[in-house]
N, C-alpha and C. Protein backbone atom coordinates (compact mmCIF):
# COMPACT_ATOMS: atom_id res chain seq x y z
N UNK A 1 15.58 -108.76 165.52
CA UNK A 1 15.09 -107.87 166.58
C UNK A 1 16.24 -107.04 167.13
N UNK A 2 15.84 -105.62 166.85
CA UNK A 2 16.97 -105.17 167.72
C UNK A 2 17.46 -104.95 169.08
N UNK A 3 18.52 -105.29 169.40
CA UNK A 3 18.80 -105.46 171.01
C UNK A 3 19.03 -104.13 172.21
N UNK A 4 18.53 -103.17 171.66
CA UNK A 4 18.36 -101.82 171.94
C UNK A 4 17.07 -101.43 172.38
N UNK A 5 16.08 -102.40 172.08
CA UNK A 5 14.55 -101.81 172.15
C UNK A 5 14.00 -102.11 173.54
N UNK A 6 13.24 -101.10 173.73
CA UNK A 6 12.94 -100.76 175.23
C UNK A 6 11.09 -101.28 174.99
N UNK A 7 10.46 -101.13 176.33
CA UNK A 7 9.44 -101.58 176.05
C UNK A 7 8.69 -102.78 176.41
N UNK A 8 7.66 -103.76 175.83
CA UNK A 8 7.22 -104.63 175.92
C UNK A 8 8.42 -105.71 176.27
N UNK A 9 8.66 -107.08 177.18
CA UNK A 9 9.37 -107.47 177.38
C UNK A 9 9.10 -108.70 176.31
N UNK A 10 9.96 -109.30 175.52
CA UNK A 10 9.66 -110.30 174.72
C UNK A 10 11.27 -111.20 175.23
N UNK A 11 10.07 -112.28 175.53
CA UNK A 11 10.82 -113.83 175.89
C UNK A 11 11.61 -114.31 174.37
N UNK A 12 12.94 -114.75 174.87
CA UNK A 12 13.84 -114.92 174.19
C UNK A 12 14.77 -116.28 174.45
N UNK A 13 15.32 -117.15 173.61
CA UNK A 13 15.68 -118.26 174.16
C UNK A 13 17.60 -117.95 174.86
N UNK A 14 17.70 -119.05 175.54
CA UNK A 14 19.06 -118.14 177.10
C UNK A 14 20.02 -117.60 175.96
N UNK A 15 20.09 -118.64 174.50
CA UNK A 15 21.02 -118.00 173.75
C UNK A 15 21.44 -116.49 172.83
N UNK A 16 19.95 -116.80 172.52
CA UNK A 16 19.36 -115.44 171.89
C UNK A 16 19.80 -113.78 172.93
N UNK A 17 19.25 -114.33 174.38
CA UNK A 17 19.02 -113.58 175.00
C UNK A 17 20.74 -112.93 175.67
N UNK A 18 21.50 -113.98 175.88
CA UNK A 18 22.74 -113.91 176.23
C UNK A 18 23.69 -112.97 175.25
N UNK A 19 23.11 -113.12 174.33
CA UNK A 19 24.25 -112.72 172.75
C UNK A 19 23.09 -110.99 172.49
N UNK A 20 22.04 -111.18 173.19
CA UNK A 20 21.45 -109.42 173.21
C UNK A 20 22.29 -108.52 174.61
N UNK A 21 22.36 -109.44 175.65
CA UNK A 21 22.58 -108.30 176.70
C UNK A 21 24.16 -108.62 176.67
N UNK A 22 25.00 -109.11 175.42
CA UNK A 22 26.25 -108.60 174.93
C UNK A 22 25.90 -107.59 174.36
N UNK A 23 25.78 -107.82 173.19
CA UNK A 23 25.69 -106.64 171.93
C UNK A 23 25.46 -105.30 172.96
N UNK A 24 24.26 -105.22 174.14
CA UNK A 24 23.95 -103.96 174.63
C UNK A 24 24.90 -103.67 175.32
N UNK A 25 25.49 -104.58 176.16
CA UNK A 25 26.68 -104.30 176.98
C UNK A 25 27.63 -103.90 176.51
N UNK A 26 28.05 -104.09 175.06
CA UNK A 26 29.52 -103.80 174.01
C UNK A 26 29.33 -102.13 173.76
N UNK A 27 28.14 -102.19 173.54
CA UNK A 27 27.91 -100.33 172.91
C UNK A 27 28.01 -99.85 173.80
N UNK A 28 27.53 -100.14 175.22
CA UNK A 28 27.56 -99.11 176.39
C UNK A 28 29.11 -98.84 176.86
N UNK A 29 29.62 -100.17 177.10
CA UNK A 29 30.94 -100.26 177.58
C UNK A 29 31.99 -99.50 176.20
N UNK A 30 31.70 -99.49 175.16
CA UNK A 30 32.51 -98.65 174.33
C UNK A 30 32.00 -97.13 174.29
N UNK A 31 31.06 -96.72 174.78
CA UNK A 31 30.83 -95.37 174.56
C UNK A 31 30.65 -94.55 176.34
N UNK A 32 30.84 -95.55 176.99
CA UNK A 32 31.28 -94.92 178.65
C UNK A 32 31.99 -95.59 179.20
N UNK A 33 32.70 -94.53 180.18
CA UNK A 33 33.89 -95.27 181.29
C UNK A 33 32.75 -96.54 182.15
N UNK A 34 33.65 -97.61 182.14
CA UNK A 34 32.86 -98.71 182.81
C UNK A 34 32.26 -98.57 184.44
N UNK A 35 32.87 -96.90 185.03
CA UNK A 35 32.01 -97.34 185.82
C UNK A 35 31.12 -96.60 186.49
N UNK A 36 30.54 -95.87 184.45
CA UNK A 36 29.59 -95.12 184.62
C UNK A 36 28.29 -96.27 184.12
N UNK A 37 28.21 -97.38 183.45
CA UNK A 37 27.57 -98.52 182.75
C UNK A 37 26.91 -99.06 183.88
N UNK A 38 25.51 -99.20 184.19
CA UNK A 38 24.84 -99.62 185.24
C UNK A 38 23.89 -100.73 184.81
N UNK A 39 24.14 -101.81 185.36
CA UNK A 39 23.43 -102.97 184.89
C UNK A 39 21.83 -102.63 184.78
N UNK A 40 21.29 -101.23 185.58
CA UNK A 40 19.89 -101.02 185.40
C UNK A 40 19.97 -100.50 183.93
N UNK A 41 20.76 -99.84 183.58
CA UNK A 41 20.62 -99.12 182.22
C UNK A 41 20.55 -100.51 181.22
N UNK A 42 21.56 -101.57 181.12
CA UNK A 42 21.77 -102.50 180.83
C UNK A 42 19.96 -103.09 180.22
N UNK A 43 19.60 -103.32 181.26
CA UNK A 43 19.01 -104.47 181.80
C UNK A 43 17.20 -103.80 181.50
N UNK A 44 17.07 -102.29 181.22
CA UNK A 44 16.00 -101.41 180.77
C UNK A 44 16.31 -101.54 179.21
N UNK A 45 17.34 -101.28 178.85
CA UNK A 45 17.23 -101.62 177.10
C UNK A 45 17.38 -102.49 176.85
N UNK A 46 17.70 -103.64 177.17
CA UNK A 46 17.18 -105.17 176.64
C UNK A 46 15.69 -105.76 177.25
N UNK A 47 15.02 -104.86 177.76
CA UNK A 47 13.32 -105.09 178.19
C UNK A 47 13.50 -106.17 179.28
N UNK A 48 14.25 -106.30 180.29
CA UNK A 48 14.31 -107.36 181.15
C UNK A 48 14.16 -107.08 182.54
N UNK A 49 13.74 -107.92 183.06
CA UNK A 49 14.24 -107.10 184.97
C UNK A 49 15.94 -107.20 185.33
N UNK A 50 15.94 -106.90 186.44
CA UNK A 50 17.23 -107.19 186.99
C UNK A 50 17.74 -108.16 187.79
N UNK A 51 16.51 -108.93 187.74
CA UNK A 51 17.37 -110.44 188.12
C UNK A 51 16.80 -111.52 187.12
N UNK A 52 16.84 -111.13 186.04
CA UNK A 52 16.99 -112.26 185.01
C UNK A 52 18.12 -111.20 184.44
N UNK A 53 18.55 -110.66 184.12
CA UNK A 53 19.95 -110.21 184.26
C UNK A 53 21.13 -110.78 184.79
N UNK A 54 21.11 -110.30 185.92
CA UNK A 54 21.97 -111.48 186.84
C UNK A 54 22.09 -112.81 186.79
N UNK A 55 20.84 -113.48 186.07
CA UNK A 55 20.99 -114.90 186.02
C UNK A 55 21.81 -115.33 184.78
N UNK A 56 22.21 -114.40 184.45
CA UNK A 56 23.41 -114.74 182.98
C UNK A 56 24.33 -113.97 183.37
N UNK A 57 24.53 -112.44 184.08
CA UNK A 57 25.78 -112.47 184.53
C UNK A 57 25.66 -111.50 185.85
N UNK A 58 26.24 -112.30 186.68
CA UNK A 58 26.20 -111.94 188.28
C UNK A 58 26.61 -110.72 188.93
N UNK A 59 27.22 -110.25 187.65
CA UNK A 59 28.09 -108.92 188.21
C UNK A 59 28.54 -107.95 186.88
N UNK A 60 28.88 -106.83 186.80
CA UNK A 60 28.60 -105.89 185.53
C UNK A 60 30.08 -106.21 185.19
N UNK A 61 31.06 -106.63 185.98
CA UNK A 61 32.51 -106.94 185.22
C UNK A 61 32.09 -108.52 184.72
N UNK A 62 31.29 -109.19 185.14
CA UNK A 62 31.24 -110.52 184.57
C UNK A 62 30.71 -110.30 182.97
N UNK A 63 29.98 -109.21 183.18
CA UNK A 63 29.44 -109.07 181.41
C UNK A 63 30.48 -108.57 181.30
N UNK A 64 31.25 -107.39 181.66
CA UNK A 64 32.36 -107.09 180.50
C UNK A 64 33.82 -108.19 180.55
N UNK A 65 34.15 -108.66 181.27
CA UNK A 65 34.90 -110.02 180.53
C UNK A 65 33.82 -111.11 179.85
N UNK A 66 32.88 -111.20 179.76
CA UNK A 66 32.21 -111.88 178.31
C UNK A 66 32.38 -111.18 177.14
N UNK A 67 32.42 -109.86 177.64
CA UNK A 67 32.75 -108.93 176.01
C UNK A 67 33.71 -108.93 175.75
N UNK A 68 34.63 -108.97 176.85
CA UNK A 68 35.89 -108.90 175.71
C UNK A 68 36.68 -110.12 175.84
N UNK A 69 36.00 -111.46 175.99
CA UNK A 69 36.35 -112.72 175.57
C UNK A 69 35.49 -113.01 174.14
N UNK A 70 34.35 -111.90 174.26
CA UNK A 70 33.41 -112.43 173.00
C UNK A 70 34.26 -111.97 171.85
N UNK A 71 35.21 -110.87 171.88
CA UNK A 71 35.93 -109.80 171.11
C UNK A 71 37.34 -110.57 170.55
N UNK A 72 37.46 -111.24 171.89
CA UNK A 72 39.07 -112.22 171.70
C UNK A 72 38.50 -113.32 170.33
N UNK A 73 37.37 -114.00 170.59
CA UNK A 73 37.15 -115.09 170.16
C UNK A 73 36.58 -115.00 168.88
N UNK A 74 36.23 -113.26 168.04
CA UNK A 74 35.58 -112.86 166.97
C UNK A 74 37.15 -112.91 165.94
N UNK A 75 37.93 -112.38 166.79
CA UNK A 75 39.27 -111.79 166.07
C UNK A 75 40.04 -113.03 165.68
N UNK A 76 39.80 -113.71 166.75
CA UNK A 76 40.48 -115.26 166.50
C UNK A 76 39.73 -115.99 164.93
N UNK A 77 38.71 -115.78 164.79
CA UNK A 77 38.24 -116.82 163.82
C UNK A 77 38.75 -116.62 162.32
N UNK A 78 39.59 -115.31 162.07
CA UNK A 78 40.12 -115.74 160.53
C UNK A 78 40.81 -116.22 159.93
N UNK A 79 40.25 -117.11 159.07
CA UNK A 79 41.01 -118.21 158.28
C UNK A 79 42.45 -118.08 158.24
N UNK A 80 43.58 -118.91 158.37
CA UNK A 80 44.65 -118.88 157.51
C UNK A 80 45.14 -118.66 156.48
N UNK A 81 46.04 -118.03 155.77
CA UNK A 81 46.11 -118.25 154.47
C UNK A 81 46.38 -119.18 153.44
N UNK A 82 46.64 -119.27 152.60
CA UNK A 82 46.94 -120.62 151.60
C UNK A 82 48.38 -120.69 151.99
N UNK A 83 48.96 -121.88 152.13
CA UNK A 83 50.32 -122.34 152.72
C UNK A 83 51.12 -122.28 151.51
N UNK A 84 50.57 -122.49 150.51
CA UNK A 84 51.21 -122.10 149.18
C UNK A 84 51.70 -120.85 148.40
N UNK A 85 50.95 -120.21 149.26
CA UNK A 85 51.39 -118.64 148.65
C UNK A 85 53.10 -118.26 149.10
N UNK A 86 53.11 -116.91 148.14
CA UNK A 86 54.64 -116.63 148.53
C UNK A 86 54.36 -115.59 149.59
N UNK A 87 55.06 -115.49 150.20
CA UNK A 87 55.35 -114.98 152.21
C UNK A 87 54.57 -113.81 152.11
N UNK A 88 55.01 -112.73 150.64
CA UNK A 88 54.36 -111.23 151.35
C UNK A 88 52.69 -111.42 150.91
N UNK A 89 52.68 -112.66 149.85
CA UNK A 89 50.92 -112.80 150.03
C UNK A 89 50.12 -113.25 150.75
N UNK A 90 50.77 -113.94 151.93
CA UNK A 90 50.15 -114.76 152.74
C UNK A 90 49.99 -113.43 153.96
N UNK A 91 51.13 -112.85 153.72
CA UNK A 91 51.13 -111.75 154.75
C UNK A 91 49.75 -111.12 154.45
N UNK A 92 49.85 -110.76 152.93
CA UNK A 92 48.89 -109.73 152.51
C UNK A 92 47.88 -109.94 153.26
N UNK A 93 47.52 -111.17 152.70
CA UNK A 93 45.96 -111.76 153.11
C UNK A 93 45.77 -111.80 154.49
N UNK A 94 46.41 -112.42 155.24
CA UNK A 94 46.33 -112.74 156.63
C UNK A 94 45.82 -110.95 157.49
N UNK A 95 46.46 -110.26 157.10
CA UNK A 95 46.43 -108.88 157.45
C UNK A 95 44.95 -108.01 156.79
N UNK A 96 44.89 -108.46 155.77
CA UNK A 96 43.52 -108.11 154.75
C UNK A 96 42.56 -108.88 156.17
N UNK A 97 42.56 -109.93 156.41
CA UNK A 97 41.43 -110.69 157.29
C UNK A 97 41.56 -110.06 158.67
N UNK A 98 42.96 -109.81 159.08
CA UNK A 98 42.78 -109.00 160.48
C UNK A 98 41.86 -107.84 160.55
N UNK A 99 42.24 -106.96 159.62
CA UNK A 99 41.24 -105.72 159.36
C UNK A 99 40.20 -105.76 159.65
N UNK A 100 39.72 -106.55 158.68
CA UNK A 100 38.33 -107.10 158.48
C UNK A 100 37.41 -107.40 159.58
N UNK A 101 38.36 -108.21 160.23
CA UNK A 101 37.75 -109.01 161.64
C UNK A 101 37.89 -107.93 162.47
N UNK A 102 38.38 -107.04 162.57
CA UNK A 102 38.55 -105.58 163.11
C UNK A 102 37.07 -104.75 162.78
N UNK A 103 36.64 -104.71 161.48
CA UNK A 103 35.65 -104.00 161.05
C UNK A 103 34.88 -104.95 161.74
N UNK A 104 34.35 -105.92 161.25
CA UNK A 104 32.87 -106.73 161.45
C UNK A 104 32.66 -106.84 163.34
N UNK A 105 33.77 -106.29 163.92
CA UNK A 105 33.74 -106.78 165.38
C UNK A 105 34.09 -105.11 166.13
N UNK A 106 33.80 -104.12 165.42
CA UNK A 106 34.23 -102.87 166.16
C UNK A 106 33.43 -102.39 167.09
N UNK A 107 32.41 -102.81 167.69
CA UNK A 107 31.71 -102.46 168.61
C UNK A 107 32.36 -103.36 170.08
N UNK A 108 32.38 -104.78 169.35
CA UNK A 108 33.45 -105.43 170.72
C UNK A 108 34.59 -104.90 171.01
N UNK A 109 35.41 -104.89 169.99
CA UNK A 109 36.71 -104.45 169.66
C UNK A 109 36.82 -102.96 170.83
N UNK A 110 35.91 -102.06 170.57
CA UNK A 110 36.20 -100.86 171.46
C UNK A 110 35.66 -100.88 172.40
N UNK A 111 34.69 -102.05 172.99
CA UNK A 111 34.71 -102.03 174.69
C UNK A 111 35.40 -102.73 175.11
N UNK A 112 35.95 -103.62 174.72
CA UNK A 112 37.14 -104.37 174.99
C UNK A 112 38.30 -103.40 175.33
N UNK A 113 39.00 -102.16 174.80
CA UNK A 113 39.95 -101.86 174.83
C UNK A 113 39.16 -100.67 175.35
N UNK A 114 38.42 -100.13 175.81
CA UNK A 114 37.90 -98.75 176.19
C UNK A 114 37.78 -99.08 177.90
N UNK A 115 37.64 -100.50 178.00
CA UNK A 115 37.51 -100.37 179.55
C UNK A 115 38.78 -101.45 180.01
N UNK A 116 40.20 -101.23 179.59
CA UNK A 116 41.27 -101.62 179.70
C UNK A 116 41.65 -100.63 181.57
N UNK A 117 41.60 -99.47 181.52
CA UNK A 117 42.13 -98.93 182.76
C UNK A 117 41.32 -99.44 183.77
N UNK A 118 40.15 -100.12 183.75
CA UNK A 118 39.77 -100.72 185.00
C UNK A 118 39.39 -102.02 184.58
N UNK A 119 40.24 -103.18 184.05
CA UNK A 119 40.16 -104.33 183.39
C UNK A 119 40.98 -104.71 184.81
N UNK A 120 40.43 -106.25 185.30
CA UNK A 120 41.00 -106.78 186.27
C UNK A 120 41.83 -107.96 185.15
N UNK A 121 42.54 -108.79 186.29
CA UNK A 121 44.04 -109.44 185.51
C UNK A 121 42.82 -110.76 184.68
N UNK A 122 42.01 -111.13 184.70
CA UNK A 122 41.44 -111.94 184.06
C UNK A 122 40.96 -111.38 182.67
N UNK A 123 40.45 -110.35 182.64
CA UNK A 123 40.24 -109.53 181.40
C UNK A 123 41.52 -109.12 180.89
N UNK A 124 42.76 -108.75 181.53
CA UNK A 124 43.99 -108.31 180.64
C UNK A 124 44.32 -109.96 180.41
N UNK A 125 44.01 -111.10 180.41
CA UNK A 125 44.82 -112.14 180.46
C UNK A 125 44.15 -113.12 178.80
N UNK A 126 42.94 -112.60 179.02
CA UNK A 126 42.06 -112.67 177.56
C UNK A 126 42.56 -111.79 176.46
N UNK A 127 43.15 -110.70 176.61
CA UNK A 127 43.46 -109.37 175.64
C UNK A 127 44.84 -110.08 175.30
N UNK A 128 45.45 -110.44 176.25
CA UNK A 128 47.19 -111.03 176.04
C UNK A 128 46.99 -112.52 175.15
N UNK A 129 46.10 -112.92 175.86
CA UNK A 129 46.35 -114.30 175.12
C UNK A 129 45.90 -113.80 173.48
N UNK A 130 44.61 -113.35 173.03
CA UNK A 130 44.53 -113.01 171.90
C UNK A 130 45.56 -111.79 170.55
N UNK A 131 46.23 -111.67 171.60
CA UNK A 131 47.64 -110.85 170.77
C UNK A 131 48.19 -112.13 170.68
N UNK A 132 48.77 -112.62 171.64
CA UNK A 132 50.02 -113.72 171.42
C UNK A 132 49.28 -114.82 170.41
N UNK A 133 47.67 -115.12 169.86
CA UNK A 133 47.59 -115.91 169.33
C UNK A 133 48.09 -115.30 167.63
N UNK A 134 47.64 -113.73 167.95
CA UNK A 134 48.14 -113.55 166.29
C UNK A 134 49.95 -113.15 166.16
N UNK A 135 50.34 -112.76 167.16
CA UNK A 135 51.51 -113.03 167.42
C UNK A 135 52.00 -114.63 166.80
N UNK A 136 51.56 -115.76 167.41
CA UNK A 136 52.40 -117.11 166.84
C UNK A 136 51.88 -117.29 165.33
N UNK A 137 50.66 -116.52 164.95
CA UNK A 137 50.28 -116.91 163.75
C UNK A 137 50.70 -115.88 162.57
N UNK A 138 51.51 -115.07 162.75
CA UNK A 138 52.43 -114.16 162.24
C UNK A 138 54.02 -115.15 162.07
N UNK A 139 54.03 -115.29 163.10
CA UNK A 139 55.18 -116.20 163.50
C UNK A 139 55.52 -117.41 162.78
N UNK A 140 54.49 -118.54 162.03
CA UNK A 140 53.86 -119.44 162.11
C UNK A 140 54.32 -118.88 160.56
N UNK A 141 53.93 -118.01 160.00
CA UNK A 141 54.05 -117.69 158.63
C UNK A 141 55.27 -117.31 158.00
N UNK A 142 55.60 -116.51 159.08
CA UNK A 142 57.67 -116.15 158.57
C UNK A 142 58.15 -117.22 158.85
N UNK A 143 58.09 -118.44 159.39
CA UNK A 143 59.13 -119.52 159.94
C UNK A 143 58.66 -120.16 158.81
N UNK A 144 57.47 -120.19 158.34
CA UNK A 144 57.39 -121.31 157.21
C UNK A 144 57.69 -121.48 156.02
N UNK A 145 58.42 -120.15 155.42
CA UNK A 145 59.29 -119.94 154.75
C UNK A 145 60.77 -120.06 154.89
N UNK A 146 61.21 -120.42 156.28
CA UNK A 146 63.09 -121.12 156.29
C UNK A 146 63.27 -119.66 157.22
N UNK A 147 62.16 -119.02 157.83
CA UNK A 147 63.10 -117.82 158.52
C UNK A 147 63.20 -118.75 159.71
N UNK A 148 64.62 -118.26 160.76
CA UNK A 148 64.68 -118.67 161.94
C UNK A 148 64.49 -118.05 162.79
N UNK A 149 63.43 -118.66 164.12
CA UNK A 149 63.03 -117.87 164.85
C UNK A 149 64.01 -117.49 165.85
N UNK A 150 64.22 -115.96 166.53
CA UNK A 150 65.23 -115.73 167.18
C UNK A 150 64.39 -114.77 168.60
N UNK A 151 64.97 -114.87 169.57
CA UNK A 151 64.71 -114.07 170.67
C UNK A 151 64.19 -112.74 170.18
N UNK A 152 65.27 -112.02 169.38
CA UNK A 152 64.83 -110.81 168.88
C UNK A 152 63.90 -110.77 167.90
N UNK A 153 63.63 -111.37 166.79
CA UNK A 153 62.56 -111.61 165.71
C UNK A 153 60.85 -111.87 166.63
N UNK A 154 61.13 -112.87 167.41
CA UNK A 154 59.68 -113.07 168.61
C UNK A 154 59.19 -111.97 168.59
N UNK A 155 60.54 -110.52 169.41
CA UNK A 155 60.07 -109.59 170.64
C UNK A 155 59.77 -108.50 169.40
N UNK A 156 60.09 -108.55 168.39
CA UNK A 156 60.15 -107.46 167.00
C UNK A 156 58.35 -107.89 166.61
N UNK A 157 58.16 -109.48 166.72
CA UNK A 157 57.04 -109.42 166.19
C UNK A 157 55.57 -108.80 166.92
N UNK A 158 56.10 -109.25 168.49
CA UNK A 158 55.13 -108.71 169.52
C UNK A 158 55.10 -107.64 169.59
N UNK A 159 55.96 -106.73 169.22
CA UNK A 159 55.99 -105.17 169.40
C UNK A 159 55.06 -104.66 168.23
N UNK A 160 55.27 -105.35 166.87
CA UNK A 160 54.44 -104.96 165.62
C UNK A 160 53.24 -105.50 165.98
N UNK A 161 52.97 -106.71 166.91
CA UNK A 161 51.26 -107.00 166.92
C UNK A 161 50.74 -105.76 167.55
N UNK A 162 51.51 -105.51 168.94
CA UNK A 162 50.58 -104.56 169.87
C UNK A 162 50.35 -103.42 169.08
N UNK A 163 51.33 -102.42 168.31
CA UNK A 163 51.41 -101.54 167.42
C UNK A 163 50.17 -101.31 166.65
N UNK A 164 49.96 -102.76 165.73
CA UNK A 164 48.78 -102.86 164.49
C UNK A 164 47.51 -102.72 165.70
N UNK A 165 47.92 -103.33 166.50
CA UNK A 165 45.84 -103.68 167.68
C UNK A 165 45.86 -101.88 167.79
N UNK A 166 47.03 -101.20 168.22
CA UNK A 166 46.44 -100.11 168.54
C UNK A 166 45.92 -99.43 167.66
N UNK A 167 46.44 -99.15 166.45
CA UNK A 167 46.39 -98.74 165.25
C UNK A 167 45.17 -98.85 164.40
N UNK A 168 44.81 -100.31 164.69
CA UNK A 168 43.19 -100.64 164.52
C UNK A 168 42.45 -100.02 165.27
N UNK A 169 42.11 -99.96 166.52
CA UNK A 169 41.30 -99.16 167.00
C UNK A 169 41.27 -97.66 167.35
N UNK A 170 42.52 -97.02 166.88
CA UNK A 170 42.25 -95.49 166.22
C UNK A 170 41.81 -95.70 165.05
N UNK A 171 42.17 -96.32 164.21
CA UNK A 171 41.85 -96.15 162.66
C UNK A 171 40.18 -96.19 162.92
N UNK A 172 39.59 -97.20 163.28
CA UNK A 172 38.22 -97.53 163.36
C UNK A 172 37.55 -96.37 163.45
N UNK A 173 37.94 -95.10 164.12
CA UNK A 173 36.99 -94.14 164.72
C UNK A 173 37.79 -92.94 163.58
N UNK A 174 39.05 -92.80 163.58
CA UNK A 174 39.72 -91.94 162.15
C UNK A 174 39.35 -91.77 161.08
N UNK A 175 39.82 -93.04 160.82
CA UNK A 175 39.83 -93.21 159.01
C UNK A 175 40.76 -92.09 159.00
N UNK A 176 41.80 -92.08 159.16
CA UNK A 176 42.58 -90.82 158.36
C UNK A 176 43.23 -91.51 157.34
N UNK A 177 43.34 -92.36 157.07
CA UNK A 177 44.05 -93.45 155.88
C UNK A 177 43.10 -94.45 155.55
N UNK A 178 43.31 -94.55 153.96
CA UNK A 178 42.40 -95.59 153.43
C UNK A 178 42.78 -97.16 154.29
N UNK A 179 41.60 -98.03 153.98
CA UNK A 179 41.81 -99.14 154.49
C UNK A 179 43.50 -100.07 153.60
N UNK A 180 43.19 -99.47 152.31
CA UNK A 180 44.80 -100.22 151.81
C UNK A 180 45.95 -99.71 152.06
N UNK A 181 45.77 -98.43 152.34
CA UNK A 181 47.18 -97.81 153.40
C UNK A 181 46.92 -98.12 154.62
N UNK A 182 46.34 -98.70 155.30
CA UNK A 182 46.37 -98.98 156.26
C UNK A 182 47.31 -100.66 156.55
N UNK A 183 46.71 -101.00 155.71
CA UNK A 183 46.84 -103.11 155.12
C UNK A 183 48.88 -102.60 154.87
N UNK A 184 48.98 -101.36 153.82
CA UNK A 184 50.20 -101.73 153.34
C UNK A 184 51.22 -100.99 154.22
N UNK A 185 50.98 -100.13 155.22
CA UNK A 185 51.56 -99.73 156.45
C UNK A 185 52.16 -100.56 157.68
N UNK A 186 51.13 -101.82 157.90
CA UNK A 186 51.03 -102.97 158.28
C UNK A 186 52.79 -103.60 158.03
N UNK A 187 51.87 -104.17 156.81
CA UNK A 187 53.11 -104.90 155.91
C UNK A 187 54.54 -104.47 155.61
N UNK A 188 54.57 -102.82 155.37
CA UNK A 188 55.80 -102.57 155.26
C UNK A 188 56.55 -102.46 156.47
N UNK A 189 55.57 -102.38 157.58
CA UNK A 189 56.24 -102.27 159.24
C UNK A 189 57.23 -103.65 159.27
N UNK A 190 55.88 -104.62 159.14
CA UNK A 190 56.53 -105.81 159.32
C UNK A 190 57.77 -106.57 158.83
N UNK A 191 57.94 -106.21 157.47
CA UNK A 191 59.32 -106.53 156.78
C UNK A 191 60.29 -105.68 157.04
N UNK A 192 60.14 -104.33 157.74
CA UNK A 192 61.17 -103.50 157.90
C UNK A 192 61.76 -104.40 159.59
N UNK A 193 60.85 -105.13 159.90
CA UNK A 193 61.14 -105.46 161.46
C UNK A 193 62.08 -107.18 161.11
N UNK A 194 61.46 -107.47 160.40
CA UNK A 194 61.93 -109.01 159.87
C UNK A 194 63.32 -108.55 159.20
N UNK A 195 63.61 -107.47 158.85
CA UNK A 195 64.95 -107.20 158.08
C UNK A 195 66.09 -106.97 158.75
N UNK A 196 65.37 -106.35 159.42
CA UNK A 196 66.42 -105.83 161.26
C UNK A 196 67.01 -106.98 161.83
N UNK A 197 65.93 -108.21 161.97
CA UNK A 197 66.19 -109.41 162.34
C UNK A 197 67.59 -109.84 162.00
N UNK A 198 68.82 -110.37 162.38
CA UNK A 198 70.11 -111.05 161.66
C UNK A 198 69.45 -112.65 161.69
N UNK A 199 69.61 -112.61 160.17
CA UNK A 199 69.76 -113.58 159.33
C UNK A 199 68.07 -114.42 159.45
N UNK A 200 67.34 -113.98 159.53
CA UNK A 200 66.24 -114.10 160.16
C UNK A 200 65.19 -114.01 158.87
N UNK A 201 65.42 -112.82 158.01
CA UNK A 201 64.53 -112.26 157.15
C UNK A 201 64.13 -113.42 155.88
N UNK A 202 63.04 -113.66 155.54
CA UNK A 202 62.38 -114.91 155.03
C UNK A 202 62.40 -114.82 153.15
N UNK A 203 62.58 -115.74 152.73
CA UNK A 203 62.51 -115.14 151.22
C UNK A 203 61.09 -114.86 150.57
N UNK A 204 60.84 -114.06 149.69
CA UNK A 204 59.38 -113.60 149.26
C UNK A 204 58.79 -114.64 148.05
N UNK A 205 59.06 -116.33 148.09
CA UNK A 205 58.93 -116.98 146.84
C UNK A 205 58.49 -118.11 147.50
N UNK A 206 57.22 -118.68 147.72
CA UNK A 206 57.24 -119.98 148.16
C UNK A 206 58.09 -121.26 147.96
């Protein structure tokens, strides 16, 4: 059923119904400033009143930190790579799955970051934690090859996460580069940053 349809009101179970007046809330909040998004608009295209609305979220920033915790927690779910691989394949892959999880989640992905200028510190604190998780899991992958982690290698890697998040969500709406120039833009950032590193830089051979 699509979560867009106006009309007859059809009863839905809290889960069903919770994960529709996301999805509606993600498109609105990515295609207007948040505080043009009116829980009546909301709350007319998912066929509902406005206080069974409220009874899942109390306030129109309470739905948008569900969206962009729903966004944190989409990006979070891709697999690891094989621990066996050699460094720039694990890279490969790991980065191949970021994308990805980038594509399959771009409707969260850009209300999440579209309503950043009026994001209170609980919503920037969800956006931070989900960098720093692919941050340690970047991290997590150069160390496990014998690199040593250094003050500067950390702040080199956090600078390349925030870089790629932004990069993803221009690309999403661009496309001015294929998705494998995109993957190998990534990658060559990253080893040019790991090289900079003293004595830091990891060997490419499991």
């Amino acid at each position: 059923m699509s979560p867009e349809r106006t009309g007859a009101r059809t009863r839905l179970d809290p889960a069903t119904r919770r994960e529709q007046l996301l999805q509606i809330g993600a498109r609105l909040f990515a295609e207007q400033p948040f505080e043009e998004v009116s829980i009546e608009e909301i709350s007319k295209l998912a066929g509902v009143s406005r206080g069974l609305m409220y009874r899942y979220f109390a306030t129109k920033r309470d739905l948008f930190r569900a969206v962009v915790q729903e966004a944190a927690d989409r990006l979070a779910e891709a697999p690891d790579p094989d621990p066996g691989l050699a460094f720039e394949e694990q890279l490969t892959v790991r980065l191949d799955r970021y994308i990805a999880a980038f594509e399959a989640n771009a409707t969260l992905v850009r209300a999440a970051y579209a309503g950043m200028a009026s994001a209170d510190e609980e919503v920037r604190a969800i956006i931070t934690a989900q960098a720093r998780g692919h941050e340690d899991s970047i991290m997590g992958t150069i160390t496990s090859v014998g690199a040593v982690e250094t003050p500067k290698l950390r702040m080199a890697v956090r600078g390349w996460v925030l870089m790629c998040r932004m990069l993803m969500i221009d690309w999403l709406d661009s496309r001015e580069i294929s998705r494998d120039e995109l993957l190998d833009l990534f990658r060559r950032c990253l080893l040019a940053l790991i090289g900079d590193a003293p004595a830091s830089h990891p060997t490419t051979t499991a």
